[in-house]
N, C-alpha and C. Protein backbone atom coordinates (compact mmCIF):
# COMPACT_ATOMS: atom_id res chain seq x y z
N UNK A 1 -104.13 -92.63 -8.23
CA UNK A 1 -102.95 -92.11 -8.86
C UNK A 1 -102.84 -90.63 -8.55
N UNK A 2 -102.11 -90.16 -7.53
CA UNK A 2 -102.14 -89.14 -7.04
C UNK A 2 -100.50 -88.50 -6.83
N UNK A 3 -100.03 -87.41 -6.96
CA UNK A 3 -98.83 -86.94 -6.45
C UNK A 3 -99.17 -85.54 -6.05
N UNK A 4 -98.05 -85.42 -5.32
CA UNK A 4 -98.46 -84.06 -4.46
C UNK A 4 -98.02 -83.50 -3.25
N UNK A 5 -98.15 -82.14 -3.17
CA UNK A 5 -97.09 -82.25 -1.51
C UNK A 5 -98.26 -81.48 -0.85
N UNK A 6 -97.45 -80.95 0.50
CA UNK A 6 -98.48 -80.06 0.95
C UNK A 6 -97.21 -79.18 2.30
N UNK A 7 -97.65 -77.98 2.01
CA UNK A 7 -96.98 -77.42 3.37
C UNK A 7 -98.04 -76.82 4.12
N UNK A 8 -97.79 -76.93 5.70
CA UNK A 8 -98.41 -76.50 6.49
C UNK A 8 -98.68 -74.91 6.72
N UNK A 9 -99.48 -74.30 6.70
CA UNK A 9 -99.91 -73.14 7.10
C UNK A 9 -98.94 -72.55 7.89
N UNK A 10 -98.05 -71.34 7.89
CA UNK A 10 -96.88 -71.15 9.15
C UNK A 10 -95.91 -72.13 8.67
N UNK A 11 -95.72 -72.92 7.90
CA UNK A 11 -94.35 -73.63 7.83
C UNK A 11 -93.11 -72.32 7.99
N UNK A 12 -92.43 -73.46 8.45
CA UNK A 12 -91.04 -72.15 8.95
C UNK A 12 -90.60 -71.87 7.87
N UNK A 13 -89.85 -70.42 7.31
CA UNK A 13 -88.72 -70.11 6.44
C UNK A 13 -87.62 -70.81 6.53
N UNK A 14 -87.39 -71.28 5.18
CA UNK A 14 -86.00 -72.17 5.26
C UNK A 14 -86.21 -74.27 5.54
N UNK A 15 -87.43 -73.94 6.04
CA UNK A 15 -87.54 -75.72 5.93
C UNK A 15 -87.65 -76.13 4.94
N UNK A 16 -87.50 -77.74 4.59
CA UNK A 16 -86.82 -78.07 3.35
C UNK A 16 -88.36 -79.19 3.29
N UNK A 17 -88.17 -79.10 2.17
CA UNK A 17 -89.39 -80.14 1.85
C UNK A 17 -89.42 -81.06 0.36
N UNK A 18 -89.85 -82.15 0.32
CA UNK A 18 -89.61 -82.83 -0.63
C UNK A 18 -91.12 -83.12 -1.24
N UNK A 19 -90.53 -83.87 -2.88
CA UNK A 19 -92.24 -84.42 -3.65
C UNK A 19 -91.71 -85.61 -3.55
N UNK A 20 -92.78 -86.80 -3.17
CA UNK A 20 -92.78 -88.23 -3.75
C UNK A 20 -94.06 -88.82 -4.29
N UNK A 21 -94.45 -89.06 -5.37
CA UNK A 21 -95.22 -89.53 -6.26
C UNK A 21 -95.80 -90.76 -5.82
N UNK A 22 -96.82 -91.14 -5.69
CA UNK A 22 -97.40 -92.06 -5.34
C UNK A 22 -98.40 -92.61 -6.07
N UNK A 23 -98.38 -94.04 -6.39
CA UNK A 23 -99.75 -94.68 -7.43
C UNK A 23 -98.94 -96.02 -7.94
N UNK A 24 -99.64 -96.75 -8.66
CA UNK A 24 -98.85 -97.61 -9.08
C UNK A 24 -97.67 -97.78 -9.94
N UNK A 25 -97.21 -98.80 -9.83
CA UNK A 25 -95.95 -99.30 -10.61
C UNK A 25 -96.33 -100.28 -11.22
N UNK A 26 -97.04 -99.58 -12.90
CA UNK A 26 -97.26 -101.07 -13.64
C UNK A 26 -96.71 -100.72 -15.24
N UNK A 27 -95.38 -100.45 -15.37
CA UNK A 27 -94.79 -100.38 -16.65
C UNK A 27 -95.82 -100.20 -17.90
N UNK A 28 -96.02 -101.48 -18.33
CA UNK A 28 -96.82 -102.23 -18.77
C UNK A 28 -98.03 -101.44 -19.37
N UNK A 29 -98.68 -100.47 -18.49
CA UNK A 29 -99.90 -99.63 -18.52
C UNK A 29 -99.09 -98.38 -18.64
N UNK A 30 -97.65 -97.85 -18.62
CA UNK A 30 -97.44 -96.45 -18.91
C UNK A 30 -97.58 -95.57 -17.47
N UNK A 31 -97.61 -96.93 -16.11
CA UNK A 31 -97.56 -95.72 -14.82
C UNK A 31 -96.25 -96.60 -14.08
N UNK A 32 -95.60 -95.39 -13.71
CA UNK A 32 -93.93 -95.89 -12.90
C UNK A 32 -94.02 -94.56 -12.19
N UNK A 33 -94.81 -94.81 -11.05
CA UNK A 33 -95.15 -94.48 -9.85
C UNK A 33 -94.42 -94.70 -8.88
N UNK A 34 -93.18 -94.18 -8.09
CA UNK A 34 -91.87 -94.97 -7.53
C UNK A 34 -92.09 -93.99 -5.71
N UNK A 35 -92.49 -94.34 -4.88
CA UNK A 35 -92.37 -93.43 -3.94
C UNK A 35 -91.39 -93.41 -3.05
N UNK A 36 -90.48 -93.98 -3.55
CA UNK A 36 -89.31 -94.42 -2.88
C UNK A 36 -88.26 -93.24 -3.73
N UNK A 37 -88.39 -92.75 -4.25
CA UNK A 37 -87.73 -91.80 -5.28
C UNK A 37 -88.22 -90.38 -4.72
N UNK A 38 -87.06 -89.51 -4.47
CA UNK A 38 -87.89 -88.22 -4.53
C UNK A 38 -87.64 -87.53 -5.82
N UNK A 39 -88.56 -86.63 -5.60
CA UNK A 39 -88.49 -85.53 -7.27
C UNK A 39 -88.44 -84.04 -6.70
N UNK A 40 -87.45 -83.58 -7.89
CA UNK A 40 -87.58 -82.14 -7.83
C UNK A 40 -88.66 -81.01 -7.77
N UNK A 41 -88.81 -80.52 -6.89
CA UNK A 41 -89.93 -79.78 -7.21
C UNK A 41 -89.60 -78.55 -8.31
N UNK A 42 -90.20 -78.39 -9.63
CA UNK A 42 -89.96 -78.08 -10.27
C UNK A 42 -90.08 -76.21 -10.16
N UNK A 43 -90.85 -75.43 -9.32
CA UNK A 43 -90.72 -74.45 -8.54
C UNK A 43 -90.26 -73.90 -7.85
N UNK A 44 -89.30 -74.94 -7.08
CA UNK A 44 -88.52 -74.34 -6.23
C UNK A 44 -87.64 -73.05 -6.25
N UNK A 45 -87.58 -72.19 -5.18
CA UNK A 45 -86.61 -71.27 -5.49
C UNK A 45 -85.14 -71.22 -5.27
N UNK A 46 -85.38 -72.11 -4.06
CA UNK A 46 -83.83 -72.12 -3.38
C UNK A 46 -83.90 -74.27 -3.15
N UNK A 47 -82.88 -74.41 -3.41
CA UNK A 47 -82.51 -76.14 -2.78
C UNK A 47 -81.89 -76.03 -2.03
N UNK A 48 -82.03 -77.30 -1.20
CA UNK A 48 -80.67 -77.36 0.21
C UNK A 48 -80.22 -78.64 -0.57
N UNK A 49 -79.23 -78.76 -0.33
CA UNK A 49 -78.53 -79.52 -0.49
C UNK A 49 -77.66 -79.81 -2.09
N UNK A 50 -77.12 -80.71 -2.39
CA UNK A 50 -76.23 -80.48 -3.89
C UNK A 50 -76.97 -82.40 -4.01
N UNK A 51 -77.01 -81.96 -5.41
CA UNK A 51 -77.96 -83.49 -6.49
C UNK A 51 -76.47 -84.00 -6.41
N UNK A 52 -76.50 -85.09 -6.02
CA UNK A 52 -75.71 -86.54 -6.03
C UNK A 52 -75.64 -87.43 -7.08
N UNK A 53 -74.73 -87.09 -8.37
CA UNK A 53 -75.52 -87.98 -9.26
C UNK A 53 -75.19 -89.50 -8.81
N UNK A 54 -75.97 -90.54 -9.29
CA UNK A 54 -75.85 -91.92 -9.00
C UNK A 54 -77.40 -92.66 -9.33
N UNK A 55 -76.93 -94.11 -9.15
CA UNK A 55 -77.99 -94.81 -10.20
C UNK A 55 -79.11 -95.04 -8.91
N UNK A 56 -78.93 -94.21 -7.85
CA UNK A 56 -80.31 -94.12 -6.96
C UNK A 56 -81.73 -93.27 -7.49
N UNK A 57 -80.89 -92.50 -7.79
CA UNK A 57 -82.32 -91.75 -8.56
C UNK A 57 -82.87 -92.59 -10.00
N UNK A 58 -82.75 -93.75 -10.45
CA UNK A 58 -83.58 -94.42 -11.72
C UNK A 58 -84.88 -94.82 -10.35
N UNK A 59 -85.78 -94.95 -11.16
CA UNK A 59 -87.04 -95.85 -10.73
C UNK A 59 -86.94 -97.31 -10.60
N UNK A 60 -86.07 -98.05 -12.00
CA UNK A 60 -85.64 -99.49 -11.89
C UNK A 60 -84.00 -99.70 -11.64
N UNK A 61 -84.69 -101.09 -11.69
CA UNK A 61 -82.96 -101.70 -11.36
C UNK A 61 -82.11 -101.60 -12.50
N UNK A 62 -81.03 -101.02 -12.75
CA UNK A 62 -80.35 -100.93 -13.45
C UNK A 62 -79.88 -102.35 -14.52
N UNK A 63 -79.40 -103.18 -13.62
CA UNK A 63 -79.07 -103.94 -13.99
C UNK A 63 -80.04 -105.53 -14.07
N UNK A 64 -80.69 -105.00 -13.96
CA UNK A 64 -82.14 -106.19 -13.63
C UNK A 64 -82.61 -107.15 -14.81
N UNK A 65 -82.52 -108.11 -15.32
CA UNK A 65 -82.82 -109.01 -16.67
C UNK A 65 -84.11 -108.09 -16.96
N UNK A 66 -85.22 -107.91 -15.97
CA UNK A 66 -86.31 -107.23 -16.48
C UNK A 66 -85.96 -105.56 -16.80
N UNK A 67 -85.13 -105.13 -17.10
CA UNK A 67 -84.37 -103.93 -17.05
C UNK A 67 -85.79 -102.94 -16.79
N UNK A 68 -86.37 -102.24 -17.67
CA UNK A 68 -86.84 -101.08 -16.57
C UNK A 68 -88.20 -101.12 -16.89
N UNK A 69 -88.78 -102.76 -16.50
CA UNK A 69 -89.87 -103.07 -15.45
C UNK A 69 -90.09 -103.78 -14.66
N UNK A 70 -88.64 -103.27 -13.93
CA UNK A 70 -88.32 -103.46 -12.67
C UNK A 70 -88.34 -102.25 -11.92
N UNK A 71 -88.23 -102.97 -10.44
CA UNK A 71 -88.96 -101.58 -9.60
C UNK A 71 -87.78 -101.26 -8.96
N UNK A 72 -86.84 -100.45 -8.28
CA UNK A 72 -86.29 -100.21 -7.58
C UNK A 72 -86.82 -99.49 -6.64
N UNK A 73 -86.42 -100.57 -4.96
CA UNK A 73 -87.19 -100.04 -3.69
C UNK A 73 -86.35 -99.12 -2.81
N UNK A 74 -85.14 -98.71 -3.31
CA UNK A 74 -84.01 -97.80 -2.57
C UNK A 74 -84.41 -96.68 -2.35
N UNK A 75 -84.31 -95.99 -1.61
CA UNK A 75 -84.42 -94.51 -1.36
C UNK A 75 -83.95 -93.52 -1.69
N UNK A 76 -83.86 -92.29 -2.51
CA UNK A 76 -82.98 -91.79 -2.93
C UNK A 76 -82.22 -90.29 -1.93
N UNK A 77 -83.36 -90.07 -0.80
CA UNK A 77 -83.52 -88.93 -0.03
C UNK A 77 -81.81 -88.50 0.38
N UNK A 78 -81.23 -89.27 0.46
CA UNK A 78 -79.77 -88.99 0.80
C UNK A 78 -78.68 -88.00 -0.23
N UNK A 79 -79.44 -88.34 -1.81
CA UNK A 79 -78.71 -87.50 -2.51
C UNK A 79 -79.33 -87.12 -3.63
N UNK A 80 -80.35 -86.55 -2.90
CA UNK A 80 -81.48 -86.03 -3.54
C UNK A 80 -81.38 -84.10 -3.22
N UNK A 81 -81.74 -83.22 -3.32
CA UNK A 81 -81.84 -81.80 -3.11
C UNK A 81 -83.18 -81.92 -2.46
N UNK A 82 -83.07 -81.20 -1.90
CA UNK A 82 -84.92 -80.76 -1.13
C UNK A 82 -85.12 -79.27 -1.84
N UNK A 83 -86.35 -78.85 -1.63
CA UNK A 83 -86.48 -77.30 -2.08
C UNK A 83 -86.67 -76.61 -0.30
N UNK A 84 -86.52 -75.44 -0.57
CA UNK A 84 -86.28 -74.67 0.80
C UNK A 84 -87.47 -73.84 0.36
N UNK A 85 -88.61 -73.71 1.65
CA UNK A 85 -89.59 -72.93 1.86
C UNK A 85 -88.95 -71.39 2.07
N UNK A 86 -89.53 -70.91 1.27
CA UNK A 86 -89.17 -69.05 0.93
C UNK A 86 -90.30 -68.52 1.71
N UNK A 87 -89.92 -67.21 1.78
CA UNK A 87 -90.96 -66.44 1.75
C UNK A 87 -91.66 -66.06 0.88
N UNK A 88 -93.02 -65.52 0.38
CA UNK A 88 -93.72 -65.56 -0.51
C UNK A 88 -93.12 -63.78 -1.06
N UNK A 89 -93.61 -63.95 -2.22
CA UNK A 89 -92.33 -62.10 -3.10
C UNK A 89 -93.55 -61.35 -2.47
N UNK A 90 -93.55 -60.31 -2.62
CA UNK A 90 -94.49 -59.34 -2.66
C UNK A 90 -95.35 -59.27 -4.21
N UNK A 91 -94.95 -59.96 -4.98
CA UNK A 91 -95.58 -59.64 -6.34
C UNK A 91 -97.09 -60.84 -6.17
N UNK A 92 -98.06 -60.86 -6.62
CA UNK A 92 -99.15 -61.41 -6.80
C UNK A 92 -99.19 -62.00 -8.39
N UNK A 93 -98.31 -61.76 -9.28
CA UNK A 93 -98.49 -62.43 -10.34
C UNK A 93 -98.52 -64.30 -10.37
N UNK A 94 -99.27 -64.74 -10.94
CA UNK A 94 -99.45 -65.40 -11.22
C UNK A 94 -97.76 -66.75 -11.72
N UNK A 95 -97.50 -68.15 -11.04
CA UNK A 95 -96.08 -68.19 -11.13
C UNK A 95 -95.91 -68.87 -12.60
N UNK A 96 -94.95 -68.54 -13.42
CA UNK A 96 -95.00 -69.22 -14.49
C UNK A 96 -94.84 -70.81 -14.71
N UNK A 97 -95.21 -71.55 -15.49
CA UNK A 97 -95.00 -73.05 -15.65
C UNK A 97 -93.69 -72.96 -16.02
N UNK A 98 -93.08 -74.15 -16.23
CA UNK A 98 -91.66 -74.47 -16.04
C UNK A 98 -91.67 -74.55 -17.64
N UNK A 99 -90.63 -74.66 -19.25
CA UNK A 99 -91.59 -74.32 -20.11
C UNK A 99 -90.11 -75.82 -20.64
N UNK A 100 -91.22 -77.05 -20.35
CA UNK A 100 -90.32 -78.24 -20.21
C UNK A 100 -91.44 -79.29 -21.20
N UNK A 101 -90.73 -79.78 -21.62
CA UNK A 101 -92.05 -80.56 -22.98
C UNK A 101 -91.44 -81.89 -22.08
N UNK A 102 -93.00 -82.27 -22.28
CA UNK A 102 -93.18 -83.63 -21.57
C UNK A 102 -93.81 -84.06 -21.92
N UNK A 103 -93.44 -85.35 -23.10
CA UNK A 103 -93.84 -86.33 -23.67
C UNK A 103 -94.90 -87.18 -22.93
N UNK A 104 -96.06 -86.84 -23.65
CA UNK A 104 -97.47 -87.55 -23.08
C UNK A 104 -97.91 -87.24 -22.00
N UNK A 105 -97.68 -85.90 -21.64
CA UNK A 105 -98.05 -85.32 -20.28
C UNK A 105 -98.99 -84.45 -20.61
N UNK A 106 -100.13 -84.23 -20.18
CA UNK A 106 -101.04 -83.17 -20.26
C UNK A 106 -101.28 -82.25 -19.15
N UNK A 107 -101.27 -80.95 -19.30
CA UNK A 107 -101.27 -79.53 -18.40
C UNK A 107 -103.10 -79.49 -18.64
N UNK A 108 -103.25 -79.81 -16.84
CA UNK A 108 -104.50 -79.35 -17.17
C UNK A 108 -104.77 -78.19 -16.78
């Protein structure tokens, strides 16, 4: 159960890069793990692109008898935002957490 990105050393200014979460999809146990979904990176400074709203970004099928433990295998990358690789500030402070309450989430 892992999520996570990674940029390359020298990545160019301005390339766009995405998060997709990876691990299982078992409702059931409290993990909806969808890697078919991208996610915001919650740091980002700059996005390319404009959020699309639409029922691509749920994890399940909307309309599914098993409503949402069901998996949806669609992709959402089309109207999704990417974050755009910056340059790093000159400041060394430390970056703040995003200050977002998330039910049953622990900051380690």
């Amino acid at each position: 159960m892992t999520s996570g990105t990674s940029i390359s050393p020298g990545s160019e200014r301005d390339s766009s890069m995405a998060i997709a979460s990876h691990g299982p999809y078992q409702p059931d146990e409290g993990h909806r793990f969808n890697s078919n979904k991208l996610l915001l990176d919650p740091y980002a400074k700059e996005l390319a692109g404009a959020f699309i709203p639409s029922d691509l970004h749920f994890g399940y099928q909307l309309n599914s008898a098993r409503a949402d433990l069901s998996l949806d295998r669609r992709d959402n990358a089309h109207v999704m935002p990417k974050a755009v690789v910056t340059s790093p500030s000159g400041s060394k402070r430390k970056a703040k957490r995003p200050e977002i309450a998330w039910e049953g989430h622990r900051h380690l």
